[in-house]
Protein backbone atom coordinates (compact mmCIF):
# COMPACT_ATOMS: atom_id res chain seq x y z
CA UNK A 1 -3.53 7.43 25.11
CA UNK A 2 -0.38 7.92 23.11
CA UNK A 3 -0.20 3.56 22.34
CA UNK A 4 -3.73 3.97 20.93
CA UNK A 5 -2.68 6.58 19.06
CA UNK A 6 0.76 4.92 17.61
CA UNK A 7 -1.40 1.53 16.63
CA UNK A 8 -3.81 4.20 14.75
CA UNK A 9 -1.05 5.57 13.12
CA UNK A 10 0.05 1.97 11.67
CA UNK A 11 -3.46 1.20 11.04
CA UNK A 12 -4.06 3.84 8.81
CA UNK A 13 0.11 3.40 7.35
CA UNK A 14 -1.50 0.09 6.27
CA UNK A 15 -4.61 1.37 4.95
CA UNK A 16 -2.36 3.50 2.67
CA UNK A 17 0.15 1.29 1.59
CA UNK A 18 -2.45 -1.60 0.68
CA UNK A 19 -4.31 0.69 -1.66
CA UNK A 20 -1.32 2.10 -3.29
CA UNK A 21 0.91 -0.94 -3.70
CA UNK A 22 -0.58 -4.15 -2.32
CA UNK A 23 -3.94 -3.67 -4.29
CA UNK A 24 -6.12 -7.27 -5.39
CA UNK A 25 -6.50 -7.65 -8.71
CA UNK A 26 -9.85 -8.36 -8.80
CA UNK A 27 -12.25 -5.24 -8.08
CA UNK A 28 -14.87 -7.01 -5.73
CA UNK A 29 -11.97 -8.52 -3.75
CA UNK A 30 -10.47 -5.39 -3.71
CA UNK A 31 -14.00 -3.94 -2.63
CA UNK A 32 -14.33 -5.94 0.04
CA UNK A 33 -10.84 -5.84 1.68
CA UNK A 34 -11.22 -2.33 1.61
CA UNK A 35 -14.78 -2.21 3.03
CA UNK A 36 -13.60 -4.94 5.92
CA UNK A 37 -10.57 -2.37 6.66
CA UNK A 38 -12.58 0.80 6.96
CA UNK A 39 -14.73 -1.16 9.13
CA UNK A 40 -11.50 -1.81 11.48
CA UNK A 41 -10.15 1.58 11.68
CA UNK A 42 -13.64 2.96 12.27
CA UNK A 43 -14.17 0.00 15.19
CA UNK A 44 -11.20 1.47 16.63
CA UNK A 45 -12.12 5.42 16.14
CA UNK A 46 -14.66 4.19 18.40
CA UNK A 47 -12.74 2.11 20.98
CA UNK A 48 -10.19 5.14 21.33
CA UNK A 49 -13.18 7.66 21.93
CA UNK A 50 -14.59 4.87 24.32
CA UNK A 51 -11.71 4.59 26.42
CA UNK A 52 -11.34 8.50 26.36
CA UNK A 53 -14.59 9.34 27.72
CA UNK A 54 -14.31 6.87 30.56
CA UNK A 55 -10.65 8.75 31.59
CA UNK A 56 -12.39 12.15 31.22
CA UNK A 57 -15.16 10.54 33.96
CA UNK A 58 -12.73 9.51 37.07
């Protein structure tokens, strides 16, 4: 569990760092890159909690 939870880390380092300093100029691209991130980090919320439940089954 503690990988997962190291590549979460970095996702969300990312997710931070591109909205303070790597922002798009335009607002709809900006929008979407952030909507298309979310979307990642929450896909992977999900894969971790996933994985989880089938340890806690064996």
């Amino acid at each position: 569990m503690k990988p997962q939870l190291i590549i979460f880390g970095i996702l969300i380092a990312g997710f931070i760092l591109y909205n303070f300093f790597l922002r798009a100029e335009d607002d709809k691209t900006n929008t979407i890159i952030n909507i298309i991130y979310a979307s990642i980090l929450f896909g992977y919320i999900s894969f971790m909690a996933y994985s989880l439940l089938k340890k806690m089954r064996k």
